[in-house]
Protein backbone atom coordinates (compact mmCIF):
# COMPACT_ATOMS: atom_id res chain seq x y z
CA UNK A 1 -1.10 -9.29 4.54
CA UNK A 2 2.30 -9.10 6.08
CA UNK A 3 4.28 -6.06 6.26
CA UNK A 4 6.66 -6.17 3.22
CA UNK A 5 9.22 -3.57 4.87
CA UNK A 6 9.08 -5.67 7.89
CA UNK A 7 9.52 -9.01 5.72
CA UNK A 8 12.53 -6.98 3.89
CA UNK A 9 14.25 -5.85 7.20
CA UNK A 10 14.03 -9.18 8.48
CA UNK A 11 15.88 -11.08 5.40
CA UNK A 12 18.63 -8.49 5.71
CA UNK A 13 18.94 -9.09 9.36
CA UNK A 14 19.26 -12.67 8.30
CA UNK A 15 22.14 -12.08 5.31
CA UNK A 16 24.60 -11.58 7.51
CA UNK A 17 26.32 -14.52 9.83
CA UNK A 18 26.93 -12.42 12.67
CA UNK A 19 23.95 -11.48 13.11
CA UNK A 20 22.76 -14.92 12.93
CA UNK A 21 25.08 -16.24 15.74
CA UNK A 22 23.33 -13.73 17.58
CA UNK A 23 19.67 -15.01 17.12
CA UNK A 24 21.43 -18.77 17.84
CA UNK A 25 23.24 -17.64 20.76
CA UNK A 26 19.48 -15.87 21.90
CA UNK A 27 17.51 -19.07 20.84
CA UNK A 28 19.02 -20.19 24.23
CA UNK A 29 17.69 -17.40 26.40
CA UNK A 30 18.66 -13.55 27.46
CA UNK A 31 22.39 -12.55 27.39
CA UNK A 32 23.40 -9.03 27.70
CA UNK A 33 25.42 -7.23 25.01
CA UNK A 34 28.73 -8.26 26.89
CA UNK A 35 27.79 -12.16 26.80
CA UNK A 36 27.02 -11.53 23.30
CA UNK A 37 30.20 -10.04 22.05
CA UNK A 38 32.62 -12.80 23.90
CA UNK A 39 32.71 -15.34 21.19
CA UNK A 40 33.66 -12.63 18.30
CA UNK A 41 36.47 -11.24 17.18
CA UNK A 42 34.91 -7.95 17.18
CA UNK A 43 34.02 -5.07 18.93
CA UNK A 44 31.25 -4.48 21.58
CA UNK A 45 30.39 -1.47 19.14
CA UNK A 46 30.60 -3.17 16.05
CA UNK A 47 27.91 -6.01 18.05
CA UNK A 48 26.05 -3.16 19.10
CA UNK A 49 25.33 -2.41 15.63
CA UNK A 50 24.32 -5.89 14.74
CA UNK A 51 22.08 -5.51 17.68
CA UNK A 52 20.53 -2.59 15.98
CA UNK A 53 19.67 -4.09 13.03
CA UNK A 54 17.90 -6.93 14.68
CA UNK A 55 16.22 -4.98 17.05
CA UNK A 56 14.70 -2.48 13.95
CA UNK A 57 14.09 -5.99 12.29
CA UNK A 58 11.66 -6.84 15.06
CA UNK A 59 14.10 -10.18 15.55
CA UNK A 60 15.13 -8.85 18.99
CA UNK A 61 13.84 -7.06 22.22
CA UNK A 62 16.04 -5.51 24.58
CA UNK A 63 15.18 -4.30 28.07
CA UNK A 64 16.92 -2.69 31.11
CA UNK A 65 17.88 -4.12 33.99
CA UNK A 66 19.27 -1.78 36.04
CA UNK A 67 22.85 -1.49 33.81
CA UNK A 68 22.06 -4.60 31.98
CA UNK A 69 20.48 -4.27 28.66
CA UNK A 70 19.54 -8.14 28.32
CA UNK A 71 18.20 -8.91 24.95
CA UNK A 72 15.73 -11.59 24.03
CA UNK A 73 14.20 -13.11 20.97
CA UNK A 74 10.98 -12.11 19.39
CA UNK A 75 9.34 -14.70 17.87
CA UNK A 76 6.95 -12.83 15.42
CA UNK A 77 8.57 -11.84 12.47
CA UNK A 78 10.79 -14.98 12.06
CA UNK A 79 6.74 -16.28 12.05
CA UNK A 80 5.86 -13.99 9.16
CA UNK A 81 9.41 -15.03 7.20
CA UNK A 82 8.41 -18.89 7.68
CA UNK A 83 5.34 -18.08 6.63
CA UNK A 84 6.26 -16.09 3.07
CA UNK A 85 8.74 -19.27 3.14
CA UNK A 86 6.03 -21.60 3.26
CA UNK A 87 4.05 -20.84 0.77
CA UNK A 88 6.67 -20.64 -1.91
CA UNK A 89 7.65 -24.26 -0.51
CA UNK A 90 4.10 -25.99 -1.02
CA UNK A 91 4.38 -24.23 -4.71
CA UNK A 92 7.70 -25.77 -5.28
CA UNK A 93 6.32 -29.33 -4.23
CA UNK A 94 3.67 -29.49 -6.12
CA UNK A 95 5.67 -28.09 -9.60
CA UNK A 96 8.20 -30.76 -8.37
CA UNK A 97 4.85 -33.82 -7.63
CA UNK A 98 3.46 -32.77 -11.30
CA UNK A 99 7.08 -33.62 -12.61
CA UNK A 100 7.52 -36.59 -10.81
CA UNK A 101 4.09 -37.96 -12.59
CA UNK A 102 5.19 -36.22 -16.10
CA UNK A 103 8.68 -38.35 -15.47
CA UNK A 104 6.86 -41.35 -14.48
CA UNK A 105 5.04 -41.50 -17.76
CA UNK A 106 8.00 -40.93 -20.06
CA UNK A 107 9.79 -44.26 -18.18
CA UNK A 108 6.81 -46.10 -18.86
CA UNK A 109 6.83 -45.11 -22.51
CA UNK A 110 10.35 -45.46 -22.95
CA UNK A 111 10.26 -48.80 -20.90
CA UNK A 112 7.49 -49.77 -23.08
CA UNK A 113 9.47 -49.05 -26.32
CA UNK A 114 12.47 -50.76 -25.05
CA UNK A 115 10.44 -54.31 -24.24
CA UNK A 116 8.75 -54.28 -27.88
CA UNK A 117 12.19 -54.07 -29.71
């Protein structure tokens, strides 16, 4: 069973863009907090915040290296979110493969009804 207040704290650390740039910008390896503020218009405090968020999400690990604080991506609860994701999806298809056939048979009858006339 996944964690539910993990699941939650992930899909807010996902509403917001920002923070999503950061997990992008991550997806290509460590940068420190510095690296990560450069290509926004905001503060290093207001990133540091972001970085917050994603680190209590799970989304994010960040370590010390001697007055670096590199952060890195953690793979496990964007897992679990995929996962809730995915089953939701395969419900979805096969709602969607039981209309296809239910649409399939109404063009036959109204085909059918259409050649007879």
């Amino acid at each position: 069973m996944l964690d539910t207040e993990r699941l939650d704290a992930t899909f807010f650390a996902l509403a917001d863009p920002t923070r999503r740039a950061i997990l992008a910008r991550l997806a290509s390896g460590e940068a420190s907090v510095a690296e990560l503020t450069a290509p926004f218009a905001i503060s290093q405090p207001a990133i540091s915040r972001h970085l917050k968020v994603l680190e209590k999400a799970g989304l994010i690990q960040r370590s010390r290296d001697a007055q670096r604080r590199p952060c890195r991506l953690e793979p496990k609860p964007m897992q679990e979110a995929n996962a809730w994701i995915e089953r939701y999806r395969e419900l979805w298809e096969r709602s969607y493969e039981r209309l296809d056939v239910l649409l399939a048979e109404a063009m036959k009858t109204v085909g059918g009804s259409t050649s007879s006339d």
